[in-house]
C-alpha atoms as a PDB file:
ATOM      1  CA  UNK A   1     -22.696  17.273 104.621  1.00  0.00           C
ATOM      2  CA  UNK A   2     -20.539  18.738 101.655  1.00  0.00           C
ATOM      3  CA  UNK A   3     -16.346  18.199 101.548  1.00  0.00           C
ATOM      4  CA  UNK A   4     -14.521  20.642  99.792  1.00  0.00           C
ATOM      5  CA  UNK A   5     -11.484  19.909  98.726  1.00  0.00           C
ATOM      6  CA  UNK A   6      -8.193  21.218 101.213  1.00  0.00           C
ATOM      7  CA  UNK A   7      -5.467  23.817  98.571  1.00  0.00           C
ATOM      8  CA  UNK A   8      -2.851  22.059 101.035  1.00  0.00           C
ATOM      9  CA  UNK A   9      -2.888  25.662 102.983  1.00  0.00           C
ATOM     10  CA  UNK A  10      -5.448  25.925 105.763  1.00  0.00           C
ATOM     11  CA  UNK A  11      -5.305  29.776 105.807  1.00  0.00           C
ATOM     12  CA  UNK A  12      -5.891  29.907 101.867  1.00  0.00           C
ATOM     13  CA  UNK A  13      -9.051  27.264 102.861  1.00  0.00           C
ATOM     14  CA  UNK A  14      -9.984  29.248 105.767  1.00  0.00           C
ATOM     15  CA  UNK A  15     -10.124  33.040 103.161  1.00  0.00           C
ATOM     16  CA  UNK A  16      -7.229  34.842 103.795  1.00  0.00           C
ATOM     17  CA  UNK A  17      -5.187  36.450 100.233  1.00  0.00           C
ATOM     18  CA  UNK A  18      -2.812  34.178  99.086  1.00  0.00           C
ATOM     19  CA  UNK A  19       0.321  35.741 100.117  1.00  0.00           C
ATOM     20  CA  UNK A  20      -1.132  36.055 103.786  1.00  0.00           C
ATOM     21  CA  UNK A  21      -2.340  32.372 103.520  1.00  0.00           C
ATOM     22  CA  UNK A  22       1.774  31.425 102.630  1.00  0.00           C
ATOM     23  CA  UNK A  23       3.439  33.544 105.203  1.00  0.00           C
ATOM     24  CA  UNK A  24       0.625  32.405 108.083  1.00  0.00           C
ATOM     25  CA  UNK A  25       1.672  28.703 106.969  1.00  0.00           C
ATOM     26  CA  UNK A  26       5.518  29.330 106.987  1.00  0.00           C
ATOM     27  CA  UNK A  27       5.033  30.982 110.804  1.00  0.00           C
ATOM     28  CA  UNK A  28       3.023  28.070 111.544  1.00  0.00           C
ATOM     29  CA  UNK A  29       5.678  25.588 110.932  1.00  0.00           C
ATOM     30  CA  UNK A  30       8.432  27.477 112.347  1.00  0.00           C
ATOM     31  CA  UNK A  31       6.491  27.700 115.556  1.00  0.00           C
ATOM     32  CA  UNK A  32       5.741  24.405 115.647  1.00  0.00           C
ATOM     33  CA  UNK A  33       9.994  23.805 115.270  1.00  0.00           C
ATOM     34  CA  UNK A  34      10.128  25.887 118.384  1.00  0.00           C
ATOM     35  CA  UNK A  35       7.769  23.545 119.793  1.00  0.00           C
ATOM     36  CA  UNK A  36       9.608  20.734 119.222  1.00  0.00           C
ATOM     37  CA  UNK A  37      12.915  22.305 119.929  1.00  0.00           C
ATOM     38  CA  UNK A  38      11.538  23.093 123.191  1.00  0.00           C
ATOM     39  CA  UNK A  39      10.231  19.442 124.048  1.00  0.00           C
ATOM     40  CA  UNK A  40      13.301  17.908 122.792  1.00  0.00           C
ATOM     41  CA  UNK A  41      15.318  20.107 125.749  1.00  0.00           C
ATOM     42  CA  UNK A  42      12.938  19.518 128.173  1.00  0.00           C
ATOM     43  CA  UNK A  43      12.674  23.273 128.682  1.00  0.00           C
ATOM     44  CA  UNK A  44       9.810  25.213 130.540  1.00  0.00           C
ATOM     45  CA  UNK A  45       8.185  28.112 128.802  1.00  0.00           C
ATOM     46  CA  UNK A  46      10.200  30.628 131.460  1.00  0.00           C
ATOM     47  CA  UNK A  47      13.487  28.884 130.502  1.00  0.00           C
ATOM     48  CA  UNK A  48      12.991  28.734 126.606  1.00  0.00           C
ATOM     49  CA  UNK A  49      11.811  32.544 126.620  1.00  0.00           C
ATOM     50  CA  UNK A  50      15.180  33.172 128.635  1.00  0.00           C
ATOM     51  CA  UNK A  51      16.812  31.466 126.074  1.00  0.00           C
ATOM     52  CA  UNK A  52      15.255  33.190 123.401  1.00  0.00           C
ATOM     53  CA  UNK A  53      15.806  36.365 124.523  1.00  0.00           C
ATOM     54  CA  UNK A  54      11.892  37.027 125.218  1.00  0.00           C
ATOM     55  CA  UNK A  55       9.661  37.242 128.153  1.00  0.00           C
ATOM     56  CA  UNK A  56       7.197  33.960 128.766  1.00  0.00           C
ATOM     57  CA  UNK A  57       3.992  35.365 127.670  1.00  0.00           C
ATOM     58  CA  UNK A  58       5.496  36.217 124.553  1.00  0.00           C
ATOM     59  CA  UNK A  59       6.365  32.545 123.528  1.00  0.00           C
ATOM     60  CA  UNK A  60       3.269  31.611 125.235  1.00  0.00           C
ATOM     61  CA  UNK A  61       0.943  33.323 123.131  1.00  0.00           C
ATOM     62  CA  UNK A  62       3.473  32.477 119.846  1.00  0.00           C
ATOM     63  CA  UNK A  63       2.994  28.919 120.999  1.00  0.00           C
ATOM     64  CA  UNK A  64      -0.699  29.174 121.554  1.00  0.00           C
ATOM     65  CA  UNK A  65      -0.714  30.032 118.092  1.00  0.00           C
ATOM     66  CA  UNK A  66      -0.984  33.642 117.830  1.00  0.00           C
ATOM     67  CA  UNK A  67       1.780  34.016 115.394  1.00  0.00           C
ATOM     68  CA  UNK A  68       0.852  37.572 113.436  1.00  0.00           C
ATOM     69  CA  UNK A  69       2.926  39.605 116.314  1.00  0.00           C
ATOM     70  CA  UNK A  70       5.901  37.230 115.604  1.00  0.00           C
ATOM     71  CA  UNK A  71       8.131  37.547 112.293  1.00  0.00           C
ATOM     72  CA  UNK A  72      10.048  34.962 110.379  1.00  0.00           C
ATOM     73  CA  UNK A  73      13.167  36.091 111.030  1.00  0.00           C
ATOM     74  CA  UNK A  74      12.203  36.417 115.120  1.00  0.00           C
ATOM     75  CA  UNK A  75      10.933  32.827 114.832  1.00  0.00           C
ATOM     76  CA  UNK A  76      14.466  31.899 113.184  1.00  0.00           C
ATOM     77  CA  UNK A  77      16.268  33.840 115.953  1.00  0.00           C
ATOM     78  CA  UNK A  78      14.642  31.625 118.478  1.00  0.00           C
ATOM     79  CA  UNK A  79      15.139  28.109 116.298  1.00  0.00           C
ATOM     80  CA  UNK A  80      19.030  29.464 116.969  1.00  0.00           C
ATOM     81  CA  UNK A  81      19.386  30.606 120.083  1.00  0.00           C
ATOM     82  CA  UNK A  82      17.522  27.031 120.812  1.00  0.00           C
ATOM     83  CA  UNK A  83      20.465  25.280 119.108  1.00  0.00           C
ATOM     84  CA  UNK A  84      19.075  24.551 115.982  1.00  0.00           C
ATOM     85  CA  UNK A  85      19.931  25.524 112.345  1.00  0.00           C
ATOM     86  CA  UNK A  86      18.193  27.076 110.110  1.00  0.00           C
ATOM     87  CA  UNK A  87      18.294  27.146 106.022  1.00  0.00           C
ATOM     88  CA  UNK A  88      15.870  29.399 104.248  1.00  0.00           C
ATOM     89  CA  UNK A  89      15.664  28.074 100.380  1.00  0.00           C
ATOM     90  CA  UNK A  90      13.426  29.278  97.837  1.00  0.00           C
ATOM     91  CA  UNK A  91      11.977  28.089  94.935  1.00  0.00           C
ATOM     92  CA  UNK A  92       9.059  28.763  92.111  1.00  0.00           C
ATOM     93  CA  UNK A  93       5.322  27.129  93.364  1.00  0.00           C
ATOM     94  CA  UNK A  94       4.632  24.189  91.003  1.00  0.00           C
ATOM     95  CA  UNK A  95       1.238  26.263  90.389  1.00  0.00           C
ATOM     96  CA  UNK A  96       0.809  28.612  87.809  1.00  0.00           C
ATOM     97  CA  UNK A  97       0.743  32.385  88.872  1.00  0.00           C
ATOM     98  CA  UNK A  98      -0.296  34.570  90.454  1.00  0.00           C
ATOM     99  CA  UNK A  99       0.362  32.497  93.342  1.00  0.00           C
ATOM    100  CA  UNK A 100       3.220  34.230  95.028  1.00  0.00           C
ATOM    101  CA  UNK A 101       6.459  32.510  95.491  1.00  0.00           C
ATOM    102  CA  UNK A 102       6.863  30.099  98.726  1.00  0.00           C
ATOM    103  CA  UNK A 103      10.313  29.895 100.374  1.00  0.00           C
ATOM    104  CA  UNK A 104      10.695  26.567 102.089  1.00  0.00           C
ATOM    105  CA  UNK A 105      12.354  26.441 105.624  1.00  0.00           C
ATOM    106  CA  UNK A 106      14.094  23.566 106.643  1.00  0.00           C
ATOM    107  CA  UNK A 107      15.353  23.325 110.537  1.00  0.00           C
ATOM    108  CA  UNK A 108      18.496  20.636 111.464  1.00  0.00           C
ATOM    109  CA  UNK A 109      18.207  20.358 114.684  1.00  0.00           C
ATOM    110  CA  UNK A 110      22.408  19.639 116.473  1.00  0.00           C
END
């Protein structure tokens, strides 16, 4: 069996284009805050999509992992209206280019 070495973004690993591969990884993340966000309330799906302002087989399928018919700042809208903040930074990849540039999002939750 051969091991090839992770990039540290499964997307890039798995062959999507680089700038795919770093949006896919920020959704990823931001979904997995919602997750938590959701856990941490003790919320059902129905009651965090109420929340959120979106119908439960929206988040479901967002939660399930299907994150290309979500956007960052709809994912951001939901960290919010779950009580947490959120801080968008950005900063120049360690890597040389033509990498694109990777904001970072950090969530606080109250």
């Amino acid at each position: 069996m051969s091991v090839i070495k992770s990039s540290g973004n499964v997307f890039e690993d798995i062959g999507f284009a680089a700038a795919e591969a770093e949006t896919l990884a920020v959704k990823a993340d931001m979904v997995s805050m919602v997750a938590r966000a959701v856990k941490l309330r003790n919320l059902t799906q129905k009651e965090a999509a109420r929340i959120c302002g979106t119908e439960q087989a929206t988040l479901s399928k967002v939660m399930r992992g299907k994150v290309t018919s979500v956007t960052i700042d709809l994912l951001a809208k939901w960290l919010l209206s779950l009580g947490w903040n959120v801080k968008i930074t950005a900063s120049p990849h360690k890597k040389k280019p033509p990498k694109p540039v990777r904001g970072e999002i950090s969530v606080v939750s109250l």
